[in-house]
Protein backbone atom coordinates (compact mmCIF):
# COMPACT_ATOMS: atom_id res chain seq x y z
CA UNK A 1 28.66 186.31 -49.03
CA UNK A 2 27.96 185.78 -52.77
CA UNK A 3 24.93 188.67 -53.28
CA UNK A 4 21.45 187.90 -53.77
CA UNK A 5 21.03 188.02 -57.85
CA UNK A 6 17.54 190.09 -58.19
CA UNK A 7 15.32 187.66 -60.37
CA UNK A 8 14.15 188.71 -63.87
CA UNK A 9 13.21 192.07 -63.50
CA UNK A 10 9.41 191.35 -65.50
CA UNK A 11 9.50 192.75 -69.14
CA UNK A 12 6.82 190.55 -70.71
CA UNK A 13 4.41 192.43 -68.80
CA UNK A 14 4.53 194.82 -71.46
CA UNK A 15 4.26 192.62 -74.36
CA UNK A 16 1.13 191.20 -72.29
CA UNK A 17 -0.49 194.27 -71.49
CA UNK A 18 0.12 195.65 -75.01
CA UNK A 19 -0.95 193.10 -76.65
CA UNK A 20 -4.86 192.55 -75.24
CA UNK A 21 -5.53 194.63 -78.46
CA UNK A 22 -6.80 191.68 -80.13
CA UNK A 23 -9.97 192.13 -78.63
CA UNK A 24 -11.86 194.65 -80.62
CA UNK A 25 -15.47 194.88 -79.23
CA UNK A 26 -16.98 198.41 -77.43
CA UNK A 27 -17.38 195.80 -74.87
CA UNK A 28 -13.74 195.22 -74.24
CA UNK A 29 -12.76 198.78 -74.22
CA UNK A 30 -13.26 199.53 -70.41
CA UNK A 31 -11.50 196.59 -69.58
CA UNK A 32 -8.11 197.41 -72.09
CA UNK A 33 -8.01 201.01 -70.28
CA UNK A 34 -8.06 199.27 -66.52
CA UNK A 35 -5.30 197.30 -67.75
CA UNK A 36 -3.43 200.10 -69.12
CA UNK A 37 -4.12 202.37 -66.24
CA UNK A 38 -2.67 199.34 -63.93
CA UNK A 39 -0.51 198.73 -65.65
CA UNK A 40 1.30 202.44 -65.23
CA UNK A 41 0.74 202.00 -61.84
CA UNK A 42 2.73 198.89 -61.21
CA UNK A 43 5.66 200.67 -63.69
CA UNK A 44 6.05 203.66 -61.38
CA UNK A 45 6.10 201.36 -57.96
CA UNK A 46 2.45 201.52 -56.60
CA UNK A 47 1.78 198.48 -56.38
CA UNK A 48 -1.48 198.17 -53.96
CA UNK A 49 -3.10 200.61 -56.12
CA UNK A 50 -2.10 198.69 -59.61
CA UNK A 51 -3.34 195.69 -57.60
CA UNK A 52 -6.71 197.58 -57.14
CA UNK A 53 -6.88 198.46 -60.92
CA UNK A 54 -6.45 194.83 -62.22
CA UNK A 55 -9.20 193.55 -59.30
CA UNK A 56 -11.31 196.10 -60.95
CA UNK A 57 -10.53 194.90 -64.52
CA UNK A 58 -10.60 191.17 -63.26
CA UNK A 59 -14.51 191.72 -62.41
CA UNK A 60 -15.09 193.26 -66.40
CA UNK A 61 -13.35 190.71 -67.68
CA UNK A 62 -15.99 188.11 -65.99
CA UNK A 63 -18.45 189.94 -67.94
CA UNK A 64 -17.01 187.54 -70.66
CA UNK A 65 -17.24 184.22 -68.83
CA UNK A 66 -14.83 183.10 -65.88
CA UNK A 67 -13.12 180.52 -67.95
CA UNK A 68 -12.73 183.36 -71.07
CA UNK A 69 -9.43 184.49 -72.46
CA UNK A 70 -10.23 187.73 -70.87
CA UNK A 71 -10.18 186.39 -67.51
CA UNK A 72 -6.81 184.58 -68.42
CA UNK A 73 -4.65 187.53 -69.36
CA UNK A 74 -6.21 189.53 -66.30
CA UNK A 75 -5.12 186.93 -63.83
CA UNK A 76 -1.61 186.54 -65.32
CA UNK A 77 -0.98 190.64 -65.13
CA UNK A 78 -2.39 190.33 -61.48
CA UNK A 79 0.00 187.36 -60.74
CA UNK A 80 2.90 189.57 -61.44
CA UNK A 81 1.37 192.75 -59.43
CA UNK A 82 0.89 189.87 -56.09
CA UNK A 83 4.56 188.35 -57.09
CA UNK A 84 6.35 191.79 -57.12
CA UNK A 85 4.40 192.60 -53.84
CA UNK A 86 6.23 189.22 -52.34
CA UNK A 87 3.50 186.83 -51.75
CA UNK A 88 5.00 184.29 -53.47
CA UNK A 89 2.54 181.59 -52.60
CA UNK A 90 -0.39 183.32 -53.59
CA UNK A 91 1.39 184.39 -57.04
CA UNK A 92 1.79 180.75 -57.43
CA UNK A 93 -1.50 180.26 -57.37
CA UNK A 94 -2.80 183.24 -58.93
CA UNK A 95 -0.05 182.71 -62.45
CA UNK A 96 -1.14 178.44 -62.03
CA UNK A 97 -4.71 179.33 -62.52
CA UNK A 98 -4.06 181.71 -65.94
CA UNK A 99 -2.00 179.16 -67.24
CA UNK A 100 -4.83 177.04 -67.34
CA UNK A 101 -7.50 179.30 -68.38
CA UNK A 102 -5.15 180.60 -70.87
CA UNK A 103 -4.30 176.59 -72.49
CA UNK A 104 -7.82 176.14 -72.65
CA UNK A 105 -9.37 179.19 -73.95
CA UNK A 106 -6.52 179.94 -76.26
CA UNK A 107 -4.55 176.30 -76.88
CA UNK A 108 -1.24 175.12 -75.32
CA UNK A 109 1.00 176.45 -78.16
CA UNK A 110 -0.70 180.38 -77.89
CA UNK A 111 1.91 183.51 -77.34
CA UNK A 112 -0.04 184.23 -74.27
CA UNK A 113 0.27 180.69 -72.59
CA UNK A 114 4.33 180.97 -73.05
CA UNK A 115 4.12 184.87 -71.78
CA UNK A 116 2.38 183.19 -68.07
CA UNK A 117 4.74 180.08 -68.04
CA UNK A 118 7.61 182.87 -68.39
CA UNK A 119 6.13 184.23 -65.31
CA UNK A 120 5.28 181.76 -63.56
CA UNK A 121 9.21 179.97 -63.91
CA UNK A 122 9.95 183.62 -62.06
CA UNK A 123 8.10 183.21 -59.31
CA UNK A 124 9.39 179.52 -59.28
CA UNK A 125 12.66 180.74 -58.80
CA UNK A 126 12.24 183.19 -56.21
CA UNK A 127 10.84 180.35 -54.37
CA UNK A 128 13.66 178.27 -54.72
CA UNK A 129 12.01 175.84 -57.12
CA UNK A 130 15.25 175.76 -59.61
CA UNK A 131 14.12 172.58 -60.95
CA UNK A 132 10.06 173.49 -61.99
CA UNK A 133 11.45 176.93 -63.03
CA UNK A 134 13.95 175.33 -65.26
CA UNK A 135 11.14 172.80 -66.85
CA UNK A 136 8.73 176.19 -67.24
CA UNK A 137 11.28 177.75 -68.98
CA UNK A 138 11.65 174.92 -71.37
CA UNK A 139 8.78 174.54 -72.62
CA UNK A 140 8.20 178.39 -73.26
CA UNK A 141 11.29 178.45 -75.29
CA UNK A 142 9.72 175.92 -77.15
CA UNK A 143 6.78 177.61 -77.81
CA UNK A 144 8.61 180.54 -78.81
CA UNK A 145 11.13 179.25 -81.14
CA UNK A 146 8.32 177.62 -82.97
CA UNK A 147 5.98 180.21 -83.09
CA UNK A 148 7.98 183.52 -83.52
CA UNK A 149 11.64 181.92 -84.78
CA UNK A 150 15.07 181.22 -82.49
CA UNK A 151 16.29 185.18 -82.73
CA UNK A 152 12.61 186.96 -81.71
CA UNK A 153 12.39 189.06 -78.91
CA UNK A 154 9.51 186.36 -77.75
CA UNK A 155 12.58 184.24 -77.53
CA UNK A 156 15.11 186.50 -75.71
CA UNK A 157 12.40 186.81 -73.17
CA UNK A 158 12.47 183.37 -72.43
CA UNK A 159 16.27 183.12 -72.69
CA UNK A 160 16.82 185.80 -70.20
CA UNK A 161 14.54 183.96 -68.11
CA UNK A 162 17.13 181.05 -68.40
CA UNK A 163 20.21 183.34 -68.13
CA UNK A 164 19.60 184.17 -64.69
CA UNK A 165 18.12 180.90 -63.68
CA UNK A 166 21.87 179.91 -64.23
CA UNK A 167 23.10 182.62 -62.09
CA UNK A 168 21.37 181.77 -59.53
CA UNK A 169 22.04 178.17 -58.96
CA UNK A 170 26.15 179.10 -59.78
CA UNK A 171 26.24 177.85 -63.60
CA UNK A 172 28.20 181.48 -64.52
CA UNK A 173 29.85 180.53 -67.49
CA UNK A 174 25.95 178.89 -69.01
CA UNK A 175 24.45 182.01 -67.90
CA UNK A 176 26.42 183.95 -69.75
CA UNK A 177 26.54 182.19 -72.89
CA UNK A 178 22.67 182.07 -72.68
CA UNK A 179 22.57 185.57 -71.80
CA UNK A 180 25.18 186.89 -74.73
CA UNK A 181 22.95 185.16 -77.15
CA UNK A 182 19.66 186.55 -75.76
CA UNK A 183 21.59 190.28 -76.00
CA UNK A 184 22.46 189.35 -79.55
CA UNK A 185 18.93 188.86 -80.41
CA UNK A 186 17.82 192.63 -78.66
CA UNK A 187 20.37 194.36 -80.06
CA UNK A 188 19.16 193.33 -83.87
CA UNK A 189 15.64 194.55 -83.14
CA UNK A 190 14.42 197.95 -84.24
CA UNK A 191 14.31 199.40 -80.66
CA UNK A 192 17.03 198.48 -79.03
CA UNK A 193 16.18 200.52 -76.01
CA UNK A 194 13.15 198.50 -74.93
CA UNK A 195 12.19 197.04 -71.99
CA UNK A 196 13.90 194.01 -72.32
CA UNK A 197 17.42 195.45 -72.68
CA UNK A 198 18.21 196.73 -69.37
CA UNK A 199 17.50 193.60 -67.83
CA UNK A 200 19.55 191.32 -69.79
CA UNK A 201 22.55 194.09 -69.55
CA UNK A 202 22.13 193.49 -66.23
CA UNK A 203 22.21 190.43 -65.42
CA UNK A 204 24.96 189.63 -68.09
CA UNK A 205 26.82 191.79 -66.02
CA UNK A 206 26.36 190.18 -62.98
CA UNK A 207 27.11 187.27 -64.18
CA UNK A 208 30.40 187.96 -65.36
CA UNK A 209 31.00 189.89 -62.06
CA UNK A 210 30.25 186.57 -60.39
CA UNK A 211 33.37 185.02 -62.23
CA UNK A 212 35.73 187.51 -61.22
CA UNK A 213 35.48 189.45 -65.00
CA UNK A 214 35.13 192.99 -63.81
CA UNK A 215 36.50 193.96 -67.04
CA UNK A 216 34.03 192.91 -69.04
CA UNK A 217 31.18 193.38 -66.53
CA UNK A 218 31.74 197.52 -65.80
CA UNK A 219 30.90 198.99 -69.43
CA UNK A 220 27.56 196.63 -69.55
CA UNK A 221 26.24 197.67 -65.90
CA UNK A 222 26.67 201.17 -66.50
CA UNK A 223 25.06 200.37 -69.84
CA UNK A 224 22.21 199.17 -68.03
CA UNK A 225 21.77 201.81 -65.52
CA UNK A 226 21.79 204.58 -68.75
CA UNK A 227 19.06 202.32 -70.20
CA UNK A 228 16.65 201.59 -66.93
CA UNK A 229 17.30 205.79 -66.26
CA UNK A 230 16.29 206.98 -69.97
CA UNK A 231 13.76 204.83 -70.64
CA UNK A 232 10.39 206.80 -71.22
CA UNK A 233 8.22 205.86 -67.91
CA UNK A 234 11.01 204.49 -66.30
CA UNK A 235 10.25 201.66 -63.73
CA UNK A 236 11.84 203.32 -60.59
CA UNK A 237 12.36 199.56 -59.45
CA UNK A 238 14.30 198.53 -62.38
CA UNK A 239 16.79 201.37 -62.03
CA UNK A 240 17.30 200.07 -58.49
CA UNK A 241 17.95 196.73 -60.09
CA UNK A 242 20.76 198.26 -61.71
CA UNK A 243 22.16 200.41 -58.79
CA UNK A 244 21.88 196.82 -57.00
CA UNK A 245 23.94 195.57 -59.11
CA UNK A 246 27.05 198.22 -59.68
CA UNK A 247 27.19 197.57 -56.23
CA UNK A 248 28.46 194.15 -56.20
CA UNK A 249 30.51 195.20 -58.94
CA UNK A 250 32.34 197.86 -56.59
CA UNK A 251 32.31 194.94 -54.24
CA UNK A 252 34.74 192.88 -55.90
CA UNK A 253 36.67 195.85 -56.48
CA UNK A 254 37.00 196.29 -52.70
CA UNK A 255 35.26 200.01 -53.23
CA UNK A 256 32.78 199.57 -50.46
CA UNK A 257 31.96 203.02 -49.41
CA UNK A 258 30.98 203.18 -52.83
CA UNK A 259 29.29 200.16 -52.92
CA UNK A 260 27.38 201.47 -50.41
CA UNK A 261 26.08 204.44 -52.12
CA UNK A 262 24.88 202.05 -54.52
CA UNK A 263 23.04 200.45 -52.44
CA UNK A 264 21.56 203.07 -50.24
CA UNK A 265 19.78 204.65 -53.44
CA UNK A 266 18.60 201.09 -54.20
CA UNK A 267 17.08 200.65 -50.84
CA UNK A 268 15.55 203.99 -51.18
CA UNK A 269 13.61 203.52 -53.89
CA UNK A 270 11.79 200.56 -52.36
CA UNK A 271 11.38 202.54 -49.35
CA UNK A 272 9.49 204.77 -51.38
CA UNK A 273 7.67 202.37 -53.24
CA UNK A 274 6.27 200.84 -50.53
CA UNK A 275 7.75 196.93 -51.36
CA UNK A 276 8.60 194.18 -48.73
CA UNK A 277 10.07 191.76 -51.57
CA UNK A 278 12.76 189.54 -51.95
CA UNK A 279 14.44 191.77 -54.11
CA UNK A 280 14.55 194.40 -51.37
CA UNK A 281 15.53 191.96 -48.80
CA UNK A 282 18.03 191.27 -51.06
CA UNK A 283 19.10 194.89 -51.04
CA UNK A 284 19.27 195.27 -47.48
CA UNK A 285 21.22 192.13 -46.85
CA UNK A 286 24.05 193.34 -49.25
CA UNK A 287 24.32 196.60 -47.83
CA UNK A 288 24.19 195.31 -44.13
CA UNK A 289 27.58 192.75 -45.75
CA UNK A 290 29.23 195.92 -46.51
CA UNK A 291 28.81 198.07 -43.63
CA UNK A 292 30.09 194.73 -41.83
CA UNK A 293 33.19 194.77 -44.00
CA UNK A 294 34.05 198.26 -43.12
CA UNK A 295 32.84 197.74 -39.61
CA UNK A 296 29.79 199.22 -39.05
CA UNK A 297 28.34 196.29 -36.67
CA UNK A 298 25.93 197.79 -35.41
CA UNK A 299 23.97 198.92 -38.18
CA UNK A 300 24.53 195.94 -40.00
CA UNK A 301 23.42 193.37 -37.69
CA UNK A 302 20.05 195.94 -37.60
CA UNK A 303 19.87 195.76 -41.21
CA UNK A 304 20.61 192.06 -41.78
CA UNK A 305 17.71 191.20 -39.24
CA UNK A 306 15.02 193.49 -41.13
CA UNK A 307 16.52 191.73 -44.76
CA UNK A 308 15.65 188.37 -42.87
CA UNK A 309 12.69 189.25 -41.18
CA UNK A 310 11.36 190.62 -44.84
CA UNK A 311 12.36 186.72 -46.26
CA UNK A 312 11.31 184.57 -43.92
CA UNK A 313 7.71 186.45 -43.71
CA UNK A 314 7.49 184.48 -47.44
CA UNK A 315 10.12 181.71 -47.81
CA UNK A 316 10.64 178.34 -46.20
CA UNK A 317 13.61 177.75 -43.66
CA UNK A 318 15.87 175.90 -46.33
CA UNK A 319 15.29 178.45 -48.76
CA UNK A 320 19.12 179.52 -50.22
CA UNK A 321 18.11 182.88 -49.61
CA UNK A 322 17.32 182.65 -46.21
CA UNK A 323 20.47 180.56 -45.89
CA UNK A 324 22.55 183.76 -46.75
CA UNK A 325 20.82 185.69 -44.88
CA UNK A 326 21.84 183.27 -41.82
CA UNK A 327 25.90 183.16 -43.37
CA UNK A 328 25.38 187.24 -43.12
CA UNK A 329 24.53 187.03 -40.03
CA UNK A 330 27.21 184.66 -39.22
CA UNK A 331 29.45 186.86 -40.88
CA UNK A 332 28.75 190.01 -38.25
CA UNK A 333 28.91 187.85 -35.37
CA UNK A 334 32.49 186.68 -36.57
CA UNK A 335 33.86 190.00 -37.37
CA UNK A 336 32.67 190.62 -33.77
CA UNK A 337 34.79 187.85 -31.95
CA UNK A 338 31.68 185.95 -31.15
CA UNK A 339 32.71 182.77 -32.96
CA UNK A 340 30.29 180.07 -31.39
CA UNK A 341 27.28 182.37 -32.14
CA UNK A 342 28.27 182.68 -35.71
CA UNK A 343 29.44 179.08 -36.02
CA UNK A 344 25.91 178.32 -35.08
CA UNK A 345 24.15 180.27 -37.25
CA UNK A 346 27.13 179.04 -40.15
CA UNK A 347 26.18 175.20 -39.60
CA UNK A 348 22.10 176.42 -39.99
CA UNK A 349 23.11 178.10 -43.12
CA UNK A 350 25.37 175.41 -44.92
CA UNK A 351 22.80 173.13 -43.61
CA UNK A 352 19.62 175.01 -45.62
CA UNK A 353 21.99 175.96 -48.76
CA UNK A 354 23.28 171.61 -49.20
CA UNK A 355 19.63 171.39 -48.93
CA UNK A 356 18.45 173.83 -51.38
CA UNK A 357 21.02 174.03 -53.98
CA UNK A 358 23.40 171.07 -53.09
CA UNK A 359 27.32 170.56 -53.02
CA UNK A 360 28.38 171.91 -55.69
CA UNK A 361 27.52 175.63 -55.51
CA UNK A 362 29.29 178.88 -55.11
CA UNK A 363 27.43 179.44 -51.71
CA UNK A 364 28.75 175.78 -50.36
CA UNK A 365 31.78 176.82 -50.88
CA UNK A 366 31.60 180.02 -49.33
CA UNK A 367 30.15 178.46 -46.19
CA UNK A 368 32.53 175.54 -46.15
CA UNK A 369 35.60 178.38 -46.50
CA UNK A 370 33.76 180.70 -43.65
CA UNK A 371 32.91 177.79 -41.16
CA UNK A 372 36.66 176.60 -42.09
CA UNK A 373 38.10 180.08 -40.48
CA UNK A 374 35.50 179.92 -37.38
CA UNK A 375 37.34 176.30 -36.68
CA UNK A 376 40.68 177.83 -37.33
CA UNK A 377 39.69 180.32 -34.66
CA UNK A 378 39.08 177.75 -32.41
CA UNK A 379 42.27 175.56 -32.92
CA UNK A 380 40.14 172.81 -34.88
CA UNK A 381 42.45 172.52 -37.51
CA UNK A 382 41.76 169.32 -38.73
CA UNK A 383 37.89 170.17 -39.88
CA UNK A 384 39.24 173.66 -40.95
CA UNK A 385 41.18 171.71 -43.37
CA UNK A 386 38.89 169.24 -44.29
CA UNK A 387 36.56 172.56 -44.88
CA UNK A 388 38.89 173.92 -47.16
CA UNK A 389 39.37 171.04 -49.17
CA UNK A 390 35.80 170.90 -49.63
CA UNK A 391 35.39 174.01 -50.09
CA UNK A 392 38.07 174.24 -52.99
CA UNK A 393 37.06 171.56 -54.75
CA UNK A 394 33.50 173.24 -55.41
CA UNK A 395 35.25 176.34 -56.47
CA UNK A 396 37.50 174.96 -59.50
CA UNK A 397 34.80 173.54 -61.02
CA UNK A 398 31.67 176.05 -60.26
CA UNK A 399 33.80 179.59 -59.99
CA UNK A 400 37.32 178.94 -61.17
CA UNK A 401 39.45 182.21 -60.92
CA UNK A 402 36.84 183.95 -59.32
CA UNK A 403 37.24 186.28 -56.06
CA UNK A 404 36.04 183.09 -53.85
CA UNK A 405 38.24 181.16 -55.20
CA UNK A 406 41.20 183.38 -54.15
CA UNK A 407 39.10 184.05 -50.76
CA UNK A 408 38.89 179.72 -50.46
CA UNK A 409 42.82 179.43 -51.16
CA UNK A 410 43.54 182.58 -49.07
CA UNK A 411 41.77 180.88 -45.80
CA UNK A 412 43.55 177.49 -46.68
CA UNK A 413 46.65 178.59 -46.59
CA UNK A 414 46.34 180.34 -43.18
CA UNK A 415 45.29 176.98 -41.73
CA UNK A 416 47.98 174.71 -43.31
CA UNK A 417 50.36 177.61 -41.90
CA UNK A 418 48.50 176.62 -38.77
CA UNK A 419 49.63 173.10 -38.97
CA UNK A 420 53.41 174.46 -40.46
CA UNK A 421 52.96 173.18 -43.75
CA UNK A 422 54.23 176.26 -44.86
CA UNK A 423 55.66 175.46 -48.34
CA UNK A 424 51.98 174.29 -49.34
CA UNK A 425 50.52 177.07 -48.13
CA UNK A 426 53.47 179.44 -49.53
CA UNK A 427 51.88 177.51 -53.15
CA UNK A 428 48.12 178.74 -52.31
CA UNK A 429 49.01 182.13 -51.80
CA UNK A 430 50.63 182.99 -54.80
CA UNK A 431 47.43 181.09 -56.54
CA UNK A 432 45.35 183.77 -54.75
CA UNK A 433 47.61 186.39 -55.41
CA UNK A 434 47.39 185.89 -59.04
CA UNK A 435 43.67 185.72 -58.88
CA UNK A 436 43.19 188.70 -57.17
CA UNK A 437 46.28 190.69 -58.92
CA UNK A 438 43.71 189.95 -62.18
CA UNK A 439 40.19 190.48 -60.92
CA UNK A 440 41.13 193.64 -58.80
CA UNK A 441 43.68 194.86 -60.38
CA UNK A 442 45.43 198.01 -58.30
CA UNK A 443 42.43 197.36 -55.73
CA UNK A 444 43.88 194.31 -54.57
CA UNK A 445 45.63 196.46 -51.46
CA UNK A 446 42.21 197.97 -50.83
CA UNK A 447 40.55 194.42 -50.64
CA UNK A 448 42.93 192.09 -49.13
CA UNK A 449 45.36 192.62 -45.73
CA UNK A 450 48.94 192.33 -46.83
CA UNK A 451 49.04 189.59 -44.06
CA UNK A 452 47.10 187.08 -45.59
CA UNK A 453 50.49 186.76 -48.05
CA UNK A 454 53.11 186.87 -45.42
C-alpha cells in the first residue's frame, strides 16, 4: 500500500517559542522560562510532562488577562503538545481558540496569527480535512509573503506546509515543485542546518520516492537523517521521521529486510517516547506491509491491528488513513489465501478512500488494482478488468511511471492473459518492465517474480 506520509514534522514551534521575547516586563519572565522549559520537553519526546509545563505557563499567562496575547501564544504551543500527543479533536479546538485570541489581541495580519494557522492546517490534515488545511495554508502564505517577503524562512514554513499537503492527497509532481522552492529558500539562509531543513529534505524526498525517482530521492533522505541526527537537541521524533522515511525508499527498491530495520528503530523511538499518534500508527502499519511482503503473517496481522487500533481511537471511519490501514489488512489476508475476508475488508477500504480523497488518487488506484487480483482469484474476470481499467486510468495521470503504475499494468496483464488476450497483455508487460527496469534498477529481480513477465 502507498505508506502513510508523516505530516509536517512542527518547526514553527521554535520560531514561536523563541520569539515570546517581545515581552519585556519582570512580570513576563516566569512565564518565558515555563515556555522554554516545555518547550525542551516536547523536543526530547516527553510529551505529558511538556503538556504539564505549558498548563503551568497557561495559568501565568492569565495573570495578563484571558483574552491577552500571552494567553494566545500559550494556547497555540499547547495545541501542538495535545496534536503531537494524537488528540486531534481537542488540538482542533485548543489551535481554533489561539487563532482567535491571537487576531484580536495582535491583528489578523501579525507573524504570530500565520505561525497558529500553520498549525492549525497540520492538524487539519491529519484529520483528513485536505480542503480547510489547504485554505489555512493560503492565507498564511499570504501573510507571510507580505510581511517577511516570498524567499523568508516565514515563507518556507508555510510552503512546506503546502508541499506535503500535496503529497498527501497524490499531487507528487506540485509537491515537489512547492517543496524544491521552499528548499531553495533554506538553503540561502545563514543557518542552513535549522530546524526547518530536515523536514523539507524529507519530505522532498518522499515525494520523489512516491513517483518512482529513487535517484533523486536517496542523496536528500540520507541528507535529512545527517541533519535530524546532528542537530544540537535533536528531536528524537524527527530522526524517526527520517528513518520512516528511508524505509519506503528501500521499499521501492524491493530491500525489505532493510526496510525493516528502518522501521523498527522508528517504532522504537516512539515506544520510548511514550506516543500513540498517527505518525506512529503510521510506522507500525508500514512495517506490519513489509513483514507481510516477506511473509511474516503472523506478526504483521498483530502489528497492523495495534497501527489501526492506535487510528481509529482518533479518526473517523472514512478517514484515508484508516482506509489503508483496512487495504493492509486486506493485503495479509490475501497473501494468506483468504480472499473473501480480504475482499471484504478491500471494498470497506476503497469505499472510505473514494470518500475521503476521491477517484483520482494514488490509493484508488491501488485498491482498484488489489480488489482487481482478489476477483482474478476468484474467476471474476470481467470486474477484474473493469478494475484495472480504472485503476490505470488514475495512475497515468496522478503517478505516471511510478512503481504502481508498473504494479497496475503488471496485474492487468495477468487478467487479460486470463481471458487469452495475450498480445495485449504481452504490450503491458513490457510497459511495466520498463518502469520497473528504471525505478529499481538491478533490484527489479529482488522486487518482482520473473512470472509476472512470462
Amino acid at each position: 500500500m502507498p505508506g502513510r506520509l508523516n505530516p509536517v514534522v512542527t518547526t514553527v514551534i521554535a520560531l514561536l517559542a523563541c520569539g515570546t521575547r517581545l515581552f519585556g516586563s519582570d512580570s513576563s519572565a516566569a512565564w518565558q522560562a515555563t515556555l522554554e522549559q516545555a518547550d525542551r520537553l516536547r523536543k526530547s519526546g516527553s510529551l505529558d510532562e511538556a503538556g504539564r509545563k505549558y498548563a503551568v505557563a497557561l495559568e501565568l499567562a492569565r495573570a495578563f488577562g484571558e483574552e491577552s496575547s500571552y494567553v494566545g501564544i500559550t494556547l497555540s504551543l499547547m495545541g501542538v503538545v495535545v496534536r503531537e500527543g494524537g488528540r486531534y479533536g481537542e488540538a482542533d479546538a485548543v489551535l481554533s481558540r489561539a487563532l482567535r485570541i491571537l487576531e484580536r489581541s495582535l491583528g489578523p495580519e501579525h507573524s504570530r496569527v500565520r505561525i497558529c494557522l500553520v498549525e492549525l492546517a497540520e492538524n487539519q490534515l491529519y484529520q483528513g480535512r485536505y480542503s480547510a488545511s489547504q485554505a489555512t495554508l493560503r492565507r498564511a502564505l499570504v501573510i507571510a509573503e507580505s510581511s517577511s517577503g516570498p524567499d523568508s524562512v516565514e515563507t518556507a514554513t508555510v510552503l512546506l506546509g503546502l508541499g506535503v499537503l500535496a503529497c498527501e492527497t497524490g499531487r507528487f509532481a506540485e509537491a515537489i515543485v512547492t517543496l524544491r522552492r521552499t528548499l531553495d529558500i533554506v538553503e540561502k539562509q545563514e543557518a542552513s542546518e535549522d530546524a526547518l531543513l530536515g523536514p523539507v529534505l524529507t519530505y522532498l524526498g518522499t515525494a520523489y520516492v512516491r513517483q518512482g525517482s529513487t535517484q533523486q530521492a536517496e542523496p536528500l533522505l540520507r541528507r535529512a537523517f545527517r541533519v535530524a541526527g546532528n542537530r544540537q537537541g535533536a528531536a528524537p521524533l524527527q530522526v524517526a521521521s527520517a528513518e520512516s522515511a528511508l524505509a519506503t525508499l528501500e521499499v521501492v527498491r524491493g530491500e525489505m529486510h532493510r526496510a525493516e530495520q528502518w522501521l523498527r528503530r522508528a517504532a522504537a523511538v516512539y515506544e520510548a517516547a511514550g506516543v500513540k499518534n498517527l505518525d506512529f500508527a503510521g510506522v507500525l502499519l508500514n512495517l506490519a506491509e513489509v513483514l507481510r511482503i516477506q511473509k511474516g503473517y503472523r506478526e504483521a496481522g498483530i502489528l497492523a491491528l495495534r497501527g489501526m487500533t492506535m487510528a481509529q481511537s482518533t479518526l473517523s471511519g472514512n478517514h484515508i488513513f484508516i482506509a489503508q490501514g483496512l487495504a493492509l489488512l486486506a493485503g495479509v489476508h490475501m497473501s494468506e489465501g483468504r480472499f473473501a475476508e480480504a475482499e471484504t475488508l478491500c471494498r470497506r477500504s476503497l469505499a472510505g478512500t473514494l470518500q475521503s480523497v476521491g477517484e483520482d488518487h494514488i490509493s484508488t488506484a491501488y485498491l482498484l488494482t488489489m480488489l482487481a487480483t482478489l476477483r482474478r482469484n476468484q474467476k471474476d474476470f470481467s470486474e477484474a478488468e473493469e478494475n484495472c481499467r480504472r485503476a490505470l486510468r488514475i495512475v497515468e495521470i496522478v503517478g505516471p511511471e511510478g512503481t504502481q503504475h508498473a504494479a497496475t499494468l503488471v496485474e492487468y496483464a495477468r487478467v487479460l492473459r486470463c481471458v487469452n488476450r495475450k498480445p495485449l497483455a504481452g504490450e503491458m508487460e513490457k510497459r511495466a518492465r520498463a518502469i520497473l527496469v528504471r525505478v529499481r534498477e538491478d533490484a527489479i529481480a529482488r522486487t518482482v517474480d520473473a512470472s509476472d513477465f512470462k
